[in-house]
PDB file of N, CA and C in Angstrom:
ATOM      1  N   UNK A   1      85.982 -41.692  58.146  1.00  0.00           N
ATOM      2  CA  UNK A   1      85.441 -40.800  59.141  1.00  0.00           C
ATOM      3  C   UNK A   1      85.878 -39.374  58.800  1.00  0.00           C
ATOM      4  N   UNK A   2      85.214 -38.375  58.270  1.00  0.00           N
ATOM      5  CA  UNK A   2      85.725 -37.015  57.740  1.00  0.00           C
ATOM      6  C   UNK A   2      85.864 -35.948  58.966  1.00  0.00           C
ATOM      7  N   UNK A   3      86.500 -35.440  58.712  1.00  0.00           N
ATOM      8  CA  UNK A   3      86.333 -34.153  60.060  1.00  0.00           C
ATOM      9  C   UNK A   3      86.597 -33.227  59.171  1.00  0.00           C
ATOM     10  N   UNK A   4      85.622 -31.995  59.393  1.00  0.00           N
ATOM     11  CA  UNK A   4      85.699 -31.060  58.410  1.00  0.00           C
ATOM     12  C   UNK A   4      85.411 -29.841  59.580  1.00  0.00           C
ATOM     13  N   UNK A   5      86.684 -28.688  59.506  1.00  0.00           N
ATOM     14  CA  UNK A   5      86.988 -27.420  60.505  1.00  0.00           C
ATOM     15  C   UNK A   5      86.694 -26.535  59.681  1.00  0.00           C
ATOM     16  N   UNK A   6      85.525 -26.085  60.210  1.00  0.00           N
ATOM     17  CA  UNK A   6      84.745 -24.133  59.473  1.00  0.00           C
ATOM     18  C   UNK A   6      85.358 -23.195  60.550  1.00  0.00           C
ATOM     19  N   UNK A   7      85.840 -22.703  60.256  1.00  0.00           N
ATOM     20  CA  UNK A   7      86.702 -21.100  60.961  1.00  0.00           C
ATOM     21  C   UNK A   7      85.924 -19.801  60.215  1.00  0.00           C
ATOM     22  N   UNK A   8      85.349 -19.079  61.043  1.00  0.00           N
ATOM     23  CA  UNK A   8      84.648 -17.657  60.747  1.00  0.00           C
ATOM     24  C   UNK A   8      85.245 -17.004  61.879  1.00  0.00           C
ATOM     25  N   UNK A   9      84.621 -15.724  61.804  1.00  0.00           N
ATOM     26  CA  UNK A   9      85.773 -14.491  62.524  1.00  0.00           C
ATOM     27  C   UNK A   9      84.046 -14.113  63.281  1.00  0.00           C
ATOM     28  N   UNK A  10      84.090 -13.975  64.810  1.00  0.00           N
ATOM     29  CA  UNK A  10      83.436 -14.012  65.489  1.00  0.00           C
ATOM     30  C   UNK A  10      83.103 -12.323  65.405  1.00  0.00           C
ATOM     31  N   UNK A  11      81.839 -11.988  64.565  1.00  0.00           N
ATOM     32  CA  UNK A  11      81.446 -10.958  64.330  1.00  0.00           C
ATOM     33  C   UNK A  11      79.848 -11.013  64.093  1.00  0.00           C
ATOM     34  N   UNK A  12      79.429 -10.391  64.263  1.00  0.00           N
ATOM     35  CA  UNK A  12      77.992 -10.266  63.910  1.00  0.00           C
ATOM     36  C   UNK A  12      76.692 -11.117  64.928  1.00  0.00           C
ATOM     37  N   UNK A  13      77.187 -11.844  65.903  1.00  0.00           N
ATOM     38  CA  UNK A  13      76.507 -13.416  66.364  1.00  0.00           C
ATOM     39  C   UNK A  13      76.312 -14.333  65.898  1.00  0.00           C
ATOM     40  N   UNK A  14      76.853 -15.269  65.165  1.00  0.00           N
ATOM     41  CA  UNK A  14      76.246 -15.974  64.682  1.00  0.00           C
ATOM     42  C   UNK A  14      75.511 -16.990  65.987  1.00  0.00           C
ATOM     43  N   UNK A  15      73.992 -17.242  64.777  1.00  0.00           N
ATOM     44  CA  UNK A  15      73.502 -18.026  65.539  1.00  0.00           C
ATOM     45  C   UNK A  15      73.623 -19.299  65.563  1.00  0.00           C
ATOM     46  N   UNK A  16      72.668 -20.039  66.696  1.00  0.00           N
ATOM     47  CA  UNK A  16      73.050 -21.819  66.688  1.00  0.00           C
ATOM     48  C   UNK A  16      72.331 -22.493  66.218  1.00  0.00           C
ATOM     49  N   UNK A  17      71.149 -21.385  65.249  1.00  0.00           N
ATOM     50  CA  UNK A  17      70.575 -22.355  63.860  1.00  0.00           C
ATOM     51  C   UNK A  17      71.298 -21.878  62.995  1.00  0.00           C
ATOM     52  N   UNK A  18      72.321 -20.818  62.923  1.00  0.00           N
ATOM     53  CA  UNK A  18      72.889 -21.044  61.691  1.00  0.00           C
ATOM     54  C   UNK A  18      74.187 -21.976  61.661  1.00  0.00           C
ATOM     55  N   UNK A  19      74.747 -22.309  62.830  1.00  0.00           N
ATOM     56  CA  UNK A  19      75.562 -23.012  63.364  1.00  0.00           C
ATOM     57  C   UNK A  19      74.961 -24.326  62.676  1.00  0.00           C
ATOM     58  N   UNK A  20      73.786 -24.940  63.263  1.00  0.00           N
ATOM     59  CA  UNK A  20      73.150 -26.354  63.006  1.00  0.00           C
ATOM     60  C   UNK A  20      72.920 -26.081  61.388  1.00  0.00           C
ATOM     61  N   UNK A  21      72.751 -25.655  60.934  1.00  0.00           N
ATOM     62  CA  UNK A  21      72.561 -25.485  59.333  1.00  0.00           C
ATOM     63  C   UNK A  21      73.755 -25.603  58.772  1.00  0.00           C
ATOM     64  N   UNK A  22      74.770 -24.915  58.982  1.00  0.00           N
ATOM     65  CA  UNK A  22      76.555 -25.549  58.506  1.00  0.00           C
ATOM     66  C   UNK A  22      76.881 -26.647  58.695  1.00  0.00           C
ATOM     67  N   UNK A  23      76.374 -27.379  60.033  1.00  0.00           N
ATOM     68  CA  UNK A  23      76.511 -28.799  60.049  1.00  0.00           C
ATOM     69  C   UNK A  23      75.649 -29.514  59.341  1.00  0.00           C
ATOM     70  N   UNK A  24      74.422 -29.544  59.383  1.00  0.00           N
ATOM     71  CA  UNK A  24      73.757 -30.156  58.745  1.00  0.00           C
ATOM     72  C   UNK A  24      74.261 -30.119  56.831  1.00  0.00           C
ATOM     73  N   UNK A  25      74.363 -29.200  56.187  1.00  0.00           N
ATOM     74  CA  UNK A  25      74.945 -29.071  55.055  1.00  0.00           C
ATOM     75  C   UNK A  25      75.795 -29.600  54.577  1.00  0.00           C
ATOM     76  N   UNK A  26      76.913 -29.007  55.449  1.00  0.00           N
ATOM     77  CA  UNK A  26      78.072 -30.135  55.150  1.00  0.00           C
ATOM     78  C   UNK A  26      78.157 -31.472  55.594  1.00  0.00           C
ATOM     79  N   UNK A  27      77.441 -32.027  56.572  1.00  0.00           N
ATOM     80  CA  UNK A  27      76.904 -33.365  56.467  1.00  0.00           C
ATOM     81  C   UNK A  27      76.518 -34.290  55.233  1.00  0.00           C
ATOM     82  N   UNK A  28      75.422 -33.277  54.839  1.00  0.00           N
ATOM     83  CA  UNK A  28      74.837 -33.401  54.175  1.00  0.00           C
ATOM     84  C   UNK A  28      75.654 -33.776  52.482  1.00  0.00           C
ATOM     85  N   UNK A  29      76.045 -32.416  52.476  1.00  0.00           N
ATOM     86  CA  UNK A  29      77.196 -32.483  51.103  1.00  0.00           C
ATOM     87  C   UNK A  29      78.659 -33.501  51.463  1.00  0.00           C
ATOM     88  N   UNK A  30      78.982 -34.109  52.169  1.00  0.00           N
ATOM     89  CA  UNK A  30      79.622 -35.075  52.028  1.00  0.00           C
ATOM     90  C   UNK A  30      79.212 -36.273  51.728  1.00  0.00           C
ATOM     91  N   UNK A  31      78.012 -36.750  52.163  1.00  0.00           N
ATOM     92  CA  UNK A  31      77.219 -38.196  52.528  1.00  0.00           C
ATOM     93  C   UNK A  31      76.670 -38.179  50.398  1.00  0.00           C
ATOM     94  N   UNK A  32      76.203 -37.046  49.930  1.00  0.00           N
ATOM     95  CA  UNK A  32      75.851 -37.005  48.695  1.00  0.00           C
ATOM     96  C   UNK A  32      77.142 -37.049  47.556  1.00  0.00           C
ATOM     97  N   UNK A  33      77.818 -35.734  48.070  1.00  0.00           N
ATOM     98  CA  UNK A  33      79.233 -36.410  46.934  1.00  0.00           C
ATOM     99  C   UNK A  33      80.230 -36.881  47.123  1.00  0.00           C
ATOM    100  N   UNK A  34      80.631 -37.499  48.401  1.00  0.00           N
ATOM    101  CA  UNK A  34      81.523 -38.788  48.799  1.00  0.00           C
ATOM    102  C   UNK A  34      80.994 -39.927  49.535  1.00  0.00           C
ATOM    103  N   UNK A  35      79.275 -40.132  49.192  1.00  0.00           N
ATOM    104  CA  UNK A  35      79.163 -41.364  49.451  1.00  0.00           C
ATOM    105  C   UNK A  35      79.380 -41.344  51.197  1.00  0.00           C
ATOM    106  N   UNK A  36      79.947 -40.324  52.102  1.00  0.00           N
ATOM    107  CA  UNK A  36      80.332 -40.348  53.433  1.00  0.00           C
ATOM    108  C   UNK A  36      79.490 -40.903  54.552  1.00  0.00           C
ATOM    109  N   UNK A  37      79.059 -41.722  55.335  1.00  0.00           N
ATOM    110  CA  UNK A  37      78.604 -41.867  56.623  1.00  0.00           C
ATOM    111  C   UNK A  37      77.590 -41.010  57.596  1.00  0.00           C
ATOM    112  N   UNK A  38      77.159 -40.021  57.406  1.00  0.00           N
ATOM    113  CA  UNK A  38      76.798 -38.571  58.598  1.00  0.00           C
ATOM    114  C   UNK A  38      76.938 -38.800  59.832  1.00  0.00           C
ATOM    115  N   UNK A  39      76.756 -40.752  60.385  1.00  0.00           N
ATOM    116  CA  UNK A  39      77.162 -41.105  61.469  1.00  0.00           C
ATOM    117  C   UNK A  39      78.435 -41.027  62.106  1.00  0.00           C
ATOM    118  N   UNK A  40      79.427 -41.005  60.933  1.00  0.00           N
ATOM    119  CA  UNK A  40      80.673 -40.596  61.407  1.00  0.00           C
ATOM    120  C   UNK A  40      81.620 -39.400  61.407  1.00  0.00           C
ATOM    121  N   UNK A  41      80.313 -38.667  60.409  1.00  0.00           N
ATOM    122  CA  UNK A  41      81.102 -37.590  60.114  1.00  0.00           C
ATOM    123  C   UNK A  41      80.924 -36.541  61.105  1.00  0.00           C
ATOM    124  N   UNK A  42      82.233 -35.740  61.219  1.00  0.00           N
ATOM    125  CA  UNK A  42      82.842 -34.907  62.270  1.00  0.00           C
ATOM    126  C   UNK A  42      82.526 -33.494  61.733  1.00  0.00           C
ATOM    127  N   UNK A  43      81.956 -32.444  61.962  1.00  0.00           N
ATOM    128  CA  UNK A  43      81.788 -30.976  61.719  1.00  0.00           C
ATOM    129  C   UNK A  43      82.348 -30.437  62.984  1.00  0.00           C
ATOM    130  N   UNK A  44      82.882 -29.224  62.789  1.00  0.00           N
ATOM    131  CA  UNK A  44      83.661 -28.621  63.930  1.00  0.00           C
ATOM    132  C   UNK A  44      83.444 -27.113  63.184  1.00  0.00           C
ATOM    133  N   UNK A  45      82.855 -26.110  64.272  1.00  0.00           N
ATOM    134  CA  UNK A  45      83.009 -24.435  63.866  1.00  0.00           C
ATOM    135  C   UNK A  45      83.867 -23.865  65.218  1.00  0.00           C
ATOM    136  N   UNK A  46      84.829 -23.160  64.868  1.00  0.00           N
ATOM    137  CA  UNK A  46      85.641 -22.660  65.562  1.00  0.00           C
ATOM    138  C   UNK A  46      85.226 -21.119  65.238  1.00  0.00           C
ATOM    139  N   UNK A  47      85.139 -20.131  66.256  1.00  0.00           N
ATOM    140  CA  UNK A  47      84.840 -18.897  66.137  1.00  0.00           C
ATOM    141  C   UNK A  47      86.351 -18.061  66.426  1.00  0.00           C
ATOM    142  N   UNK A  48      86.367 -17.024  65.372  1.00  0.00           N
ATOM    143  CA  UNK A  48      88.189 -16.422  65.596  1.00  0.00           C
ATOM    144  C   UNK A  48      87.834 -15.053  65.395  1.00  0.00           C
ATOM    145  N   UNK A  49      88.558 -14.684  66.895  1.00  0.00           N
ATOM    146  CA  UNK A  49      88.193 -13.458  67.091  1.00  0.00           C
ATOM    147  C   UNK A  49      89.304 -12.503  65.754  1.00  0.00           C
ATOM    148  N   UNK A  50      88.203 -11.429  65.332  1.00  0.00           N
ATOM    149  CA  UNK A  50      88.457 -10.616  64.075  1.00  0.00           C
ATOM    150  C   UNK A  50      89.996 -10.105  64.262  1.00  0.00           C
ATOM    151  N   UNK A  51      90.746  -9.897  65.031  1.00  0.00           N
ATOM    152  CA  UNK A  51      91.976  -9.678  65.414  1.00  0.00           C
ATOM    153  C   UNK A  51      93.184 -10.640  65.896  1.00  0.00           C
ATOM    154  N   UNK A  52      92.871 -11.952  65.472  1.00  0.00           N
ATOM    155  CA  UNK A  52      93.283 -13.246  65.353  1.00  0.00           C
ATOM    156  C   UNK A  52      93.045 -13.619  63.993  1.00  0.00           C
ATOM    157  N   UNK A  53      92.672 -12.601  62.830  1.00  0.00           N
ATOM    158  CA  UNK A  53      92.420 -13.429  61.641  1.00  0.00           C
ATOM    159  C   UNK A  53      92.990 -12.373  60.369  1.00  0.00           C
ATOM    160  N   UNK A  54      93.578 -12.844  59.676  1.00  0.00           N
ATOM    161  CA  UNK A  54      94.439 -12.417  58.899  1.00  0.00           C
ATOM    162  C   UNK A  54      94.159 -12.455  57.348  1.00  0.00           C
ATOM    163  N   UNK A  55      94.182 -11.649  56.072  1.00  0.00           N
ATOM    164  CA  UNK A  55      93.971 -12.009  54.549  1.00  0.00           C
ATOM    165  C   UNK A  55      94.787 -11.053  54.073  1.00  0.00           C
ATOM    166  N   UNK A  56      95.798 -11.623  53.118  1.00  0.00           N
ATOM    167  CA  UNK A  56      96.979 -10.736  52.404  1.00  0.00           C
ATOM    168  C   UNK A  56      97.917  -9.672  52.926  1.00  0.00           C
ATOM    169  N   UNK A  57      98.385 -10.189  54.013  1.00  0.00           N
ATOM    170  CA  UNK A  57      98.887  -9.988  55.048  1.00  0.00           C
ATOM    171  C   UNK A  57      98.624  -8.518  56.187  1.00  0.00           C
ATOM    172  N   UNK A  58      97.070  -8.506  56.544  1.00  0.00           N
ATOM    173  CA  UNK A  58      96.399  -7.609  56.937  1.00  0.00           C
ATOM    174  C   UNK A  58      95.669  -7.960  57.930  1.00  0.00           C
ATOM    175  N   UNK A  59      95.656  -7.613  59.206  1.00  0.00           N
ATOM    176  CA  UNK A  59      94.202  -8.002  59.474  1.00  0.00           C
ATOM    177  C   UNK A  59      93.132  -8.030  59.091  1.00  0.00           C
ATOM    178  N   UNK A  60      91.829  -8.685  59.016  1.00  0.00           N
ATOM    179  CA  UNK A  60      90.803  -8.534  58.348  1.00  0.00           C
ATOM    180  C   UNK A  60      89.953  -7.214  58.173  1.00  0.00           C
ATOM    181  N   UNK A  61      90.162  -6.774  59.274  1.00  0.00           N
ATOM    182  CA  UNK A  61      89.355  -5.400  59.563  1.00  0.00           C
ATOM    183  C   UNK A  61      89.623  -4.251  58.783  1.00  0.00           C
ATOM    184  N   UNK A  62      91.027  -4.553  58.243  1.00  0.00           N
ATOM    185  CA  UNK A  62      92.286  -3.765  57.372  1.00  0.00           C
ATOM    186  C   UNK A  62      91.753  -3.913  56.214  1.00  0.00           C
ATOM    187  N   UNK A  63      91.842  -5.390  56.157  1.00  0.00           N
ATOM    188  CA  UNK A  63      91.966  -6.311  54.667  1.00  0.00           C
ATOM    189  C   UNK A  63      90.204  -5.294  54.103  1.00  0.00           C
ATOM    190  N   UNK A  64      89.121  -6.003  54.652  1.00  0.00           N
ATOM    191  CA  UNK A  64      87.734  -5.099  54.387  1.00  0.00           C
ATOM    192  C   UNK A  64      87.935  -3.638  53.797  1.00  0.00           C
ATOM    193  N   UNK A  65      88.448  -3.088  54.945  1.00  0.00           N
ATOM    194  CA  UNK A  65      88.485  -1.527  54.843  1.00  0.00           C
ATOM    195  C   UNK A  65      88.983  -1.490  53.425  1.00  0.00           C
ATOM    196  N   UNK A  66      90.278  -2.034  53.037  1.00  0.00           N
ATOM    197  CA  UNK A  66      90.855  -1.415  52.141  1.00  0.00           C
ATOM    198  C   UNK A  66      90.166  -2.125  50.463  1.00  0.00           C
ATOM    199  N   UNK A  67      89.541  -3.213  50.722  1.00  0.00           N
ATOM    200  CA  UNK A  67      88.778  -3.556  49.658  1.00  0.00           C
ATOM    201  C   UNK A  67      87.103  -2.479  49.590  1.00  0.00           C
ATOM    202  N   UNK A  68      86.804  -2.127  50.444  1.00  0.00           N
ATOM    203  CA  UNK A  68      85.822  -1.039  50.546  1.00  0.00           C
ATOM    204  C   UNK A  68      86.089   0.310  49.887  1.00  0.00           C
ATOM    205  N   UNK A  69      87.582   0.754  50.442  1.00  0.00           N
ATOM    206  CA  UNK A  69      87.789   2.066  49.687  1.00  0.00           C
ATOM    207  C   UNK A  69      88.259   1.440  48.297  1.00  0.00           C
ATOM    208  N   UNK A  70      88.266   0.508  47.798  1.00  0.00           N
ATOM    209  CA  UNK A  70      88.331   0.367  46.435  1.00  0.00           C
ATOM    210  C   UNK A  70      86.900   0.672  45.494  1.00  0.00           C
ATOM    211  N   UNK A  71      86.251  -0.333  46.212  1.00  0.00           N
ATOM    212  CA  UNK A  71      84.922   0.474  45.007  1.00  0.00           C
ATOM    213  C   UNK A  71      84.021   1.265  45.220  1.00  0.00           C
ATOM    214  N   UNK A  72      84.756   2.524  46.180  1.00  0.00           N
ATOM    215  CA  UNK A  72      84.583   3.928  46.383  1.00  0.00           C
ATOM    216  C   UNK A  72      84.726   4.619  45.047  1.00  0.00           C
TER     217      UNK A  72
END
């Protein structure tokens, strides 16, 4: 029974066909290259607000910015 947790940073809206399309996919891509169930398999999207989410010890908003003024 797989359970597989997608975490994105709640920006932009995502929508709940693009929501159903992550599930469906990764459904999808488990049942094809592990043979997996889709009946049992578990998808979970958790939305994290942009100030709850962290990369190289920055907030993201930081982390962006400062990869932006790089290929300035």
């Amino acid at each position: 029974m797989p359970y597989v947790n997608i975490k994105i940073t709640r920006e932009g809206g995502t929508t709940p066909e693009q929501k159903a399309e992550l599930i469906r996919g990764t459904t999808d891509l488990l049942a094809r290259v592990l043979d997996k169930n889709p009946a049992t398999t578990f998808v979970v999207i958790d939305e994290v607000e942009m100030e709850d989410w962290g990369v190289g010890g920055l907030p993201v908003a930081d982390y962006r910015a400062k990869l932006a003024a790089r290929k300035d």
